[in-house]
Protein backbone atom coordinates (compact mmCIF):
# COMPACT_ATOMS: atom_id res chain seq x y z
CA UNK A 1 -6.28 -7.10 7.15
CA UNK A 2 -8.64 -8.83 9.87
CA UNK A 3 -7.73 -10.43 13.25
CA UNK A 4 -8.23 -13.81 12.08
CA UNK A 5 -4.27 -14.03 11.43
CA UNK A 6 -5.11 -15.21 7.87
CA UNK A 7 -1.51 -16.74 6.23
CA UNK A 8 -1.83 -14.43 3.21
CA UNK A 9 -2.55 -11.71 4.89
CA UNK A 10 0.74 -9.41 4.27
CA UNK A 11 2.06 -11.03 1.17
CA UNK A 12 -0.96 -10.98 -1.17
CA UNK A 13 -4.40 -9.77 -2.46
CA UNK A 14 -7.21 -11.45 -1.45
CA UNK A 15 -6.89 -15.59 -1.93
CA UNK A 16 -4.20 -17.94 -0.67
CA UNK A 17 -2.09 -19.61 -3.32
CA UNK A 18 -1.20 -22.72 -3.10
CA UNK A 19 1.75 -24.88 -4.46
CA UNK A 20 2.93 -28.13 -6.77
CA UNK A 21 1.85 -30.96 -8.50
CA UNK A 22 4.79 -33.22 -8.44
CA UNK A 23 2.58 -35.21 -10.64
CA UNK A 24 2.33 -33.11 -13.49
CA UNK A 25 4.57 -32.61 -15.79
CA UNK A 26 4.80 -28.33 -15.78
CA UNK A 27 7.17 -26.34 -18.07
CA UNK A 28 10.33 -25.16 -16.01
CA UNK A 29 9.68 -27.10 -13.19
CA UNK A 30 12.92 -27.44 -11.29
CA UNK A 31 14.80 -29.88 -8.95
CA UNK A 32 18.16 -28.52 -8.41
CA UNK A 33 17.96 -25.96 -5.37
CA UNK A 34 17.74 -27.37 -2.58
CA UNK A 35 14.59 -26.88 -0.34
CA UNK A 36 14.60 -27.44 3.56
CA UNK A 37 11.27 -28.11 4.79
CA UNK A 38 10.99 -26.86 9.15
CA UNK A 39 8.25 -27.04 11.58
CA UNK A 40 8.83 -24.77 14.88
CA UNK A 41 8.07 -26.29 18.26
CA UNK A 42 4.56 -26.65 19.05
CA UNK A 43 3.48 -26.42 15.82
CA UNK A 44 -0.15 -27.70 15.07
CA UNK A 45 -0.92 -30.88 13.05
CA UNK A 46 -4.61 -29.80 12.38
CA UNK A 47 -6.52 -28.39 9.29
CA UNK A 48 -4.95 -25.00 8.51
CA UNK A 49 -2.44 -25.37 11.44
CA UNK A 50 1.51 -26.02 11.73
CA UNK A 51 4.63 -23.27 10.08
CA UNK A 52 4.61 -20.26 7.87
CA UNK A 53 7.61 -18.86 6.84
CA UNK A 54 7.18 -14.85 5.73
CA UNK A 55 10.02 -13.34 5.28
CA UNK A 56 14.21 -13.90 5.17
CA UNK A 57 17.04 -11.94 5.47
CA UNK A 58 20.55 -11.82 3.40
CA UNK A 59 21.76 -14.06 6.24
CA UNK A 60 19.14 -16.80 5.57
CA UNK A 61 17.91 -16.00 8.82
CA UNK A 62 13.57 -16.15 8.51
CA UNK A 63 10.30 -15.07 10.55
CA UNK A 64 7.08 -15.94 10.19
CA UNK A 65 4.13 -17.87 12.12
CA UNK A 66 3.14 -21.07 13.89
CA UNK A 67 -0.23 -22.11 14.75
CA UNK A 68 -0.55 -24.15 17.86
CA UNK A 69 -2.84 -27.39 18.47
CA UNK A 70 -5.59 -24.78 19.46
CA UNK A 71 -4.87 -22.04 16.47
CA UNK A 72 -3.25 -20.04 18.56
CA UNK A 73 -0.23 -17.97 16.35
CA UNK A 74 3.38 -17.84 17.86
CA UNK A 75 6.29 -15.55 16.05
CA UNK A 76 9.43 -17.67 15.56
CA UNK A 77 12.72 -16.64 14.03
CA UNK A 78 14.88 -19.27 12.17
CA UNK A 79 18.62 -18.96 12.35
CA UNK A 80 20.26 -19.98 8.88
CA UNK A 81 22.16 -22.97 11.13
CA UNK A 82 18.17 -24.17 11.63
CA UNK A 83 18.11 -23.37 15.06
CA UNK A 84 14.01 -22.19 15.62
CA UNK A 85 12.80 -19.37 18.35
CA UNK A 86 9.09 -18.89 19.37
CA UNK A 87 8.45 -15.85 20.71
CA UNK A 88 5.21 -14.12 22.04
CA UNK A 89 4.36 -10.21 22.38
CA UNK A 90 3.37 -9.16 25.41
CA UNK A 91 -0.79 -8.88 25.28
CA UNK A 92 -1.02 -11.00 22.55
CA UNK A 93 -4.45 -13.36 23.05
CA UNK A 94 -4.29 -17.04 23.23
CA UNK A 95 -7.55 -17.44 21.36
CA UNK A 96 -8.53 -19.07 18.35
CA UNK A 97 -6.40 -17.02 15.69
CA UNK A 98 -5.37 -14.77 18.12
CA UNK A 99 -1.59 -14.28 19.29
CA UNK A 100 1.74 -13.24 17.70
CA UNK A 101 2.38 -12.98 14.17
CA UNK A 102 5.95 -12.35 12.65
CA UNK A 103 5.87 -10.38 9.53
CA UNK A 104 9.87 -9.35 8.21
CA UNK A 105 12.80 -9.57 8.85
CA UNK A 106 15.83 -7.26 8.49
CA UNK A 107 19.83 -7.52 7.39
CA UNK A 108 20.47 -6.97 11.88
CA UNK A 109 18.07 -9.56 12.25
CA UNK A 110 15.01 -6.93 14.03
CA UNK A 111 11.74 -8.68 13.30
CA UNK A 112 8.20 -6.40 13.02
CA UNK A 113 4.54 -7.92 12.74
CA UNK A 114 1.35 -7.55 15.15
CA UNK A 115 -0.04 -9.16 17.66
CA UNK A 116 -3.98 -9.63 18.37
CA UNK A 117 -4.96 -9.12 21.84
CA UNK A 118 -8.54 -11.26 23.37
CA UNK A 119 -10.38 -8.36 21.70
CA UNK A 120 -9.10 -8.79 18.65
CA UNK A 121 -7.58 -6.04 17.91
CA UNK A 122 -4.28 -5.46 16.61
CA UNK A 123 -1.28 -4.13 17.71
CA UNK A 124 2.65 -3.36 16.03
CA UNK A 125 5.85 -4.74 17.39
CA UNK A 126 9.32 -4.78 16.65
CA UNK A 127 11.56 -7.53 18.28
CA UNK A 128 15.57 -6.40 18.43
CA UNK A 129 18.16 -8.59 17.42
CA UNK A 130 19.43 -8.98 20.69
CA UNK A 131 19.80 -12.39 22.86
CA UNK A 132 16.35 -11.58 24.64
CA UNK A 133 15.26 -10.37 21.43
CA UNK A 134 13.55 -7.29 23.62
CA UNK A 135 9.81 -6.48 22.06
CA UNK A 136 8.62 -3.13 22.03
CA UNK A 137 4.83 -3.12 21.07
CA UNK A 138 3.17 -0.13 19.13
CA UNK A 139 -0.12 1.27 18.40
CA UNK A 140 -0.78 4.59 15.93
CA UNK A 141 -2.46 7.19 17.86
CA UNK A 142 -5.79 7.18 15.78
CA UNK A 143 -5.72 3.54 15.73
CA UNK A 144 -9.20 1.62 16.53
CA UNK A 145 -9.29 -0.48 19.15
CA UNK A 146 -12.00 -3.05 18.30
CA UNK A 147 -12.16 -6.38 16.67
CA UNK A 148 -10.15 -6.20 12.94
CA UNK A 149 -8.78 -2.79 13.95
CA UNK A 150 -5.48 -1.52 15.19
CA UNK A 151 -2.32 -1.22 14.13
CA UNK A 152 -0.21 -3.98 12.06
CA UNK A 153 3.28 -4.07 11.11
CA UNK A 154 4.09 -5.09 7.39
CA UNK A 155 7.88 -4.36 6.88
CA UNK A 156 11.41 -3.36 7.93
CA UNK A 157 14.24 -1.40 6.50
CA UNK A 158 17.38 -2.24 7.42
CA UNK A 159 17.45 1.02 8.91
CA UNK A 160 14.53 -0.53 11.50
CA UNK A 161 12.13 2.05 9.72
CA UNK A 162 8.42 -0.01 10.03
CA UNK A 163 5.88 0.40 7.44
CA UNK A 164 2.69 -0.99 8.37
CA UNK A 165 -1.57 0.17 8.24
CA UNK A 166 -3.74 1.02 11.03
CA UNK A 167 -7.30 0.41 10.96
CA UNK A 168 -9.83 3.04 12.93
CA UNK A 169 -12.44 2.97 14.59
CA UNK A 170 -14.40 2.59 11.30
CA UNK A 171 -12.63 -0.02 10.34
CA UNK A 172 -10.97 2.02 7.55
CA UNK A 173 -7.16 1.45 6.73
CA UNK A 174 -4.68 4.35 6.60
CA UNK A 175 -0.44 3.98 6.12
CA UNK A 176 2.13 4.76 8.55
CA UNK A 177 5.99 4.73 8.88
CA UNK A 178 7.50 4.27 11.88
CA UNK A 179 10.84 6.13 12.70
CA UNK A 180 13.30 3.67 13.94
CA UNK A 181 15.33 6.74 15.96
CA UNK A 182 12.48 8.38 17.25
CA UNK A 183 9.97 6.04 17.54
CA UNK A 184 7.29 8.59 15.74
CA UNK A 185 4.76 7.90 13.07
CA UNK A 186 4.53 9.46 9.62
CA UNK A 187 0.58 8.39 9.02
CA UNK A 188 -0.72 9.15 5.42
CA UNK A 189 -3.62 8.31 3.48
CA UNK A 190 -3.45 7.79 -0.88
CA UNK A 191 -5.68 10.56 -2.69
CA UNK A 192 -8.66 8.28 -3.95
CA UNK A 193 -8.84 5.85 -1.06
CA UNK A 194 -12.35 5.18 0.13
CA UNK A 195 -13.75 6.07 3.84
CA UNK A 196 -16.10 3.34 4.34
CA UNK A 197 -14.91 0.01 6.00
CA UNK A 198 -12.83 -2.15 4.62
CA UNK A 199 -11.35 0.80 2.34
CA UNK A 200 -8.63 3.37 2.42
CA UNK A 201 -4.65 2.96 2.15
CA UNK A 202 -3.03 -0.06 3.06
CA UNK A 203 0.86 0.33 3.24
CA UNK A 204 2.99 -3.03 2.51
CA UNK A 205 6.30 -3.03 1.85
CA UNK A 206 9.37 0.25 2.28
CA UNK A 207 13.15 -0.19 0.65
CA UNK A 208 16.48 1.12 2.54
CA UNK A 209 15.94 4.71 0.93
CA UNK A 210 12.40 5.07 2.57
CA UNK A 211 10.25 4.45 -0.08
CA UNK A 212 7.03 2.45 0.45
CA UNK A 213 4.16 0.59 -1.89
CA UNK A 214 0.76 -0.27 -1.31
CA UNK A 215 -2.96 0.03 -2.31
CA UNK A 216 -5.13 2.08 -1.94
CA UNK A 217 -9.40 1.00 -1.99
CA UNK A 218 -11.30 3.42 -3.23
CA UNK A 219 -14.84 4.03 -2.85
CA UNK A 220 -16.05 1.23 -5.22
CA UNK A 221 -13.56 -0.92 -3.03
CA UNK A 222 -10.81 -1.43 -6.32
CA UNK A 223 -7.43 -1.08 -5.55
CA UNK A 224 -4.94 1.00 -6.98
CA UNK A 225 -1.37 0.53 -6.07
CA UNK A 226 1.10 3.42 -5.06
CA UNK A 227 4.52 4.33 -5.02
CA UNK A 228 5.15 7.30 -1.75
CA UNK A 229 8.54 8.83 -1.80
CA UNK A 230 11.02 9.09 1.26
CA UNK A 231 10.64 11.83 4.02
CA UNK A 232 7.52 13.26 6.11
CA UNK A 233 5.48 14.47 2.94
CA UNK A 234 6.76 11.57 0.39
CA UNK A 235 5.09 12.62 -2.62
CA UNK A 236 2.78 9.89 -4.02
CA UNK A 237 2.53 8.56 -7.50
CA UNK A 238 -0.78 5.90 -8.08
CA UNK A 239 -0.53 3.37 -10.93
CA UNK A 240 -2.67 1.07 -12.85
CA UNK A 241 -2.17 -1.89 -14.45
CA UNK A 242 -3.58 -2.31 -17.85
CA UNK A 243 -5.86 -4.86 -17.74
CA UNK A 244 -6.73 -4.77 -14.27
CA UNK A 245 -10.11 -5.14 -13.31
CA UNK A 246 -12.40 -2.05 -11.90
CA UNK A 247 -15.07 -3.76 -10.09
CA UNK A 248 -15.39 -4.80 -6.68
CA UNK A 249 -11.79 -6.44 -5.46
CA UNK A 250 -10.33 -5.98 -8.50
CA UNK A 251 -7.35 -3.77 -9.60
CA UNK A 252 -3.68 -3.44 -9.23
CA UNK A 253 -1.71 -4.76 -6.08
CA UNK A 254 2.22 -3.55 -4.93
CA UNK A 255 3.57 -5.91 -2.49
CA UNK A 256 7.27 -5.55 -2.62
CA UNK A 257 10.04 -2.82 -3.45
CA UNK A 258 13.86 -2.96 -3.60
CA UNK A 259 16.90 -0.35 -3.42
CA UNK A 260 16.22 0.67 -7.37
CA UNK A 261 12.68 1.36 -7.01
CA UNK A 262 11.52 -1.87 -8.77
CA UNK A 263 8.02 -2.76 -8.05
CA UNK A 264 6.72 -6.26 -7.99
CA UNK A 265 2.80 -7.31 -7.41
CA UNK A 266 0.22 -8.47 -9.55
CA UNK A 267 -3.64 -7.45 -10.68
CA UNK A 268 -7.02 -8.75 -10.86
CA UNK A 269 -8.70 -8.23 -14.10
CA UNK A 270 -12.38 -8.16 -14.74
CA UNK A 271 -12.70 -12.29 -15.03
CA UNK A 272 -11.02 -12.82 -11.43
CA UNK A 273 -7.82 -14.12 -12.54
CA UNK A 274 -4.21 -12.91 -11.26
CA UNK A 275 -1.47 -11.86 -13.70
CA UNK A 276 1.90 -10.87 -12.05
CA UNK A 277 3.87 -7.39 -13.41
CA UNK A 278 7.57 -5.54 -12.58
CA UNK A 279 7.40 -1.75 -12.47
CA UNK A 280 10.78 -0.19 -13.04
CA UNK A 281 11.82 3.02 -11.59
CA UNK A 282 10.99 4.39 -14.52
CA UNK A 283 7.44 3.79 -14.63
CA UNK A 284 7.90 1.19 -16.92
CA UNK A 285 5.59 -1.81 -16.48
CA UNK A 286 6.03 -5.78 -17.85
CA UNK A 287 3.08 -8.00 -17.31
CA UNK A 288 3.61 -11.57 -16.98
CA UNK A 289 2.40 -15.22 -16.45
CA UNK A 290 4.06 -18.26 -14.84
CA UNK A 291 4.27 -21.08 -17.53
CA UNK A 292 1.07 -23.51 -16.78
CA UNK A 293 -1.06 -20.62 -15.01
CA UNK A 294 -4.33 -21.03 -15.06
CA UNK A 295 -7.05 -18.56 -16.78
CA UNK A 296 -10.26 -18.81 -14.88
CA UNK A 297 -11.38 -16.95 -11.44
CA UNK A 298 -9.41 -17.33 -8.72
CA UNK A 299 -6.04 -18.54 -10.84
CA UNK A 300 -3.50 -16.96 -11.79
CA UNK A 301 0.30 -15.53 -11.47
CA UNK A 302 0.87 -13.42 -8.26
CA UNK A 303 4.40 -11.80 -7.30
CA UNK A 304 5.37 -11.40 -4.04
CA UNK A 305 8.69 -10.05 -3.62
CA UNK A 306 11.80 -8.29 -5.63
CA UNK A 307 15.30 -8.47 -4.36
CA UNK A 308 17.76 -6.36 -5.00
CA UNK A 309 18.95 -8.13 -8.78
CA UNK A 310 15.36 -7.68 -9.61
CA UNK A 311 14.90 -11.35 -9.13
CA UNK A 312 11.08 -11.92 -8.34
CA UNK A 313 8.94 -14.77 -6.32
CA UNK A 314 5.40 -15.62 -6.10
CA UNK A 315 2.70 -18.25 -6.88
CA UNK A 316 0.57 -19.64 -9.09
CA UNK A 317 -2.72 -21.47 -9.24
CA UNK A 318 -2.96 -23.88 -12.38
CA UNK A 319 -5.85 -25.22 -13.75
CA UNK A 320 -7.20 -26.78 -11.51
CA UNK A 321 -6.31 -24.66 -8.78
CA UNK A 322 -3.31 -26.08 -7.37
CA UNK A 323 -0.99 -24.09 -6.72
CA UNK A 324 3.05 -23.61 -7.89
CA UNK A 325 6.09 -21.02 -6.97
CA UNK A 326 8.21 -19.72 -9.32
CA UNK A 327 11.44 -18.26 -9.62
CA UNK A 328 11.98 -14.73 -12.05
CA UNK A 329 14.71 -13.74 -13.30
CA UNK A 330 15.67 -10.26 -14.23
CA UNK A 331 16.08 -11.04 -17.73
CA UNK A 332 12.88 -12.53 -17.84
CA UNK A 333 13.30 -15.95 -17.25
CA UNK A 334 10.46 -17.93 -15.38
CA UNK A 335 11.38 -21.67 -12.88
CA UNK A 336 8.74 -23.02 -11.21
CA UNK A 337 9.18 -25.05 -8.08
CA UNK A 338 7.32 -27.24 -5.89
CA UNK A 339 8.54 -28.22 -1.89
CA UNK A 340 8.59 -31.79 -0.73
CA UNK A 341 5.48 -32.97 1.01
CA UNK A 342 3.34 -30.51 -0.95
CA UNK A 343 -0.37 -31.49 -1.53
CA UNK A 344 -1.93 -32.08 -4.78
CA UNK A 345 -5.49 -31.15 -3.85
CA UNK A 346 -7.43 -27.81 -4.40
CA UNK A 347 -5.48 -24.89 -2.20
CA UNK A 348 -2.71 -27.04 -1.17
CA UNK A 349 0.98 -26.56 -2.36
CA UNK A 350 3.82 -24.66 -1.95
CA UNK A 351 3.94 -20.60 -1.94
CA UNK A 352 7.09 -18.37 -2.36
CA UNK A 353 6.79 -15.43 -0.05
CA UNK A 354 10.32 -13.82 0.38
CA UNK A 355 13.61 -13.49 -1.68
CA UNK A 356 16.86 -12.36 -0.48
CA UNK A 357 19.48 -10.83 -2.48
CA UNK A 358 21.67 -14.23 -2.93
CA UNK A 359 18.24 -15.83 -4.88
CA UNK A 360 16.74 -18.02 -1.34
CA UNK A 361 13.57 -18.09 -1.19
CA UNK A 362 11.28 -18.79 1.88
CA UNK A 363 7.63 -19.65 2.66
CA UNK A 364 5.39 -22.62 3.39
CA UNK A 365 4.28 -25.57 1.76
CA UNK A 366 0.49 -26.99 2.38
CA UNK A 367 0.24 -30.79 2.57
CA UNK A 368 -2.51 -33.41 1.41
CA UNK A 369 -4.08 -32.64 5.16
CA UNK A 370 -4.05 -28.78 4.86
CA UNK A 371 -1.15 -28.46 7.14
CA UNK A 372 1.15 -25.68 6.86
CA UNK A 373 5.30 -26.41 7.31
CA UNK A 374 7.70 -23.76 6.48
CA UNK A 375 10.56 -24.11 4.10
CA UNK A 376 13.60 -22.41 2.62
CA UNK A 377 14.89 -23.01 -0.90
CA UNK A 378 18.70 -21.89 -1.48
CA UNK A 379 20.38 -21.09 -5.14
């Protein structure tokens, strides 16, 4: 991840998908849940400025990002009433695409992400649920301290374990886990992972009994996703999706795990396009496409996150690149969706980023002027 607090940073691969084409008529496209579009205070009105929403909780309660007038990123959290808190981490920057970024949520309502200082370099937080909503910052003893380096939060347990990467001084990515008792880091790296920059083992997502997905790069800078088992020396299983590419950024991508050990993410194959798989606990893998998915670089079906059901969310880019979200169900199932105000242009749209176990789904819609507003869609 770099310091330019890029929106699809935690969530995906390597583009940003986009949403909707109220226009088109799309198989499964549906109406019925009810979508609440928010904008936090403050909130930018410029080109790639205004709400993201990242992650919710079973309470409907959701974190995320807003950029400012001057691209500067605030944290807010979003009560399920609709009531909207910015907050800011102590040493955060107030640069261009520096400042506060909120990552996940939890059940108590504790919040971890990073911040990026003037330097830009990262740093961890997590924010308690409290009234203050107290921040304790974070940084991984081997972390780097330069620009794109540091340490960066990615999720929370509901025990207030944080999984997260640090980048060193090379640039290179390794995992951690954060103990919520103790405070003390677990740090591990993914046999295979590359040592050059921009490679290693990036850590993204950990379930309530402590285990945690990612990717690792390898040498040739493919990824290979990973499944690391609970406790100090979690042993580590790495999986590859057939079909996924092997050159360059291509390859297989975990982003989200629930209580049963169902993965969700997606790969790259070798002609740049996204297709979206479930791993279950069993090894197990299902590869599929949203209805109306496009099939040249850069489109595709990406899934983001797995509740507990084994519902699944993500995005897709059609044909000509517009994005949609879309609803899984376990039994296979597909419903796509589009927020209101979405754009209709090239990279604008709506994204699904975060499903909780009652089916709502949060995450941000792009308009016709590139803006970003938040939004929550409820069963």
């Amino acid at each position: 991840m770099s310091s330019d607090l890029r929106i699809n940073s935690c969530k995906r691969a390597v583009v940003l998908l986009a949403e909707v084409l109220a226009a088109v008529a799309i198989p499964g496209l549906a109406t019925a849940n009810p979508i609440t579009v928010f904008d936090a205070k403050n909130a930018g009105t410029g080109y790639q400025q205004g709400t993201v929403g990242y992650s919710l909780n079973d309470g409907g309660d959701i974190t995320g990002v807003v950029l400012n007038s001057g691209s500067v990123a605030h944290g807010f959290v979003r009560k399920a009433n609709g009531n909207i808190t910015v907050f800011n981490a102590k040493g955060a920057g107030t640069g261009i695409r520096q400042g506060t970024a909120g990552q996940d949520i939890n059940a108590s309502g504790e919040i971890t992400g990073y911040l990026i200082d003037a330097n830009g370099a990262n740093h961890g937080f997590v924010r308690d649920s409290g009234k203050n909503g107290n921040i304790t910052v974070f940084d991984v003893k081997r972390a780097g301290t330069g620009n794109a380096q540091g340490t960066i939060g990615s999720a929370i347990n509901d025990s207030g374990d944080v999984v997260g990467t640090y980048l060193d001084s090379g640039t290179v990515s390794h995992g951690f886990i954060r103990a919520a008792t103790t405070g003390k880091f677990t740090t591990f790296d993914v046999k295979g992972a590359g040592t050059s920059f921009g490679q290693g083992t990036t850590a993204k997502d950990i379930n309530a009994s402590g285990e945690t997905v990612g990717q690792e790069l390898d040498s040739g800078s493919v990824s290979h996703a990973f499944i690391r088992g609970s406790g100090k020396k979690g042993a580590v299983t790495i999986f590859d999706v057939k079909g996924a590419g092997t050159f360059g950024s291509q390859g297989t991508f975990a982003n989200s795990i629930n209580a049963s050990g169902e993965i969700a993410g997606q790969i790259l194959d070798s002609g740049g396009v996204y297709h979206a798989f479930l791993r279950d606990a069993s090894g197990n893998v299902t590869k599929f496409n949203a209805p109306g998915a496009g099939t040249k670089e850069g489109q595709g079906t990406a899934a983001y996150s797995i509740n507990d059901a084994g519902i699944i969310c993500g995005a897709f880019f059609d044909s000509g690149t517009v994005g949609h979200g879309f609803v899984r169900a376990a039994n296979g199932k597909i419903t796509v969706f589009d927020a209101p105000g979405a754009g209709t242009g090239k990279d604008q749209g709506t994204d699904a980023l975060a499903i909780n176990t009652s089916g709502a789904i949060a995450g941000y819609l792009r308009d016709a002027n590139s803006i970003f507003h938040g939004y929550i869609r409820t069963p």
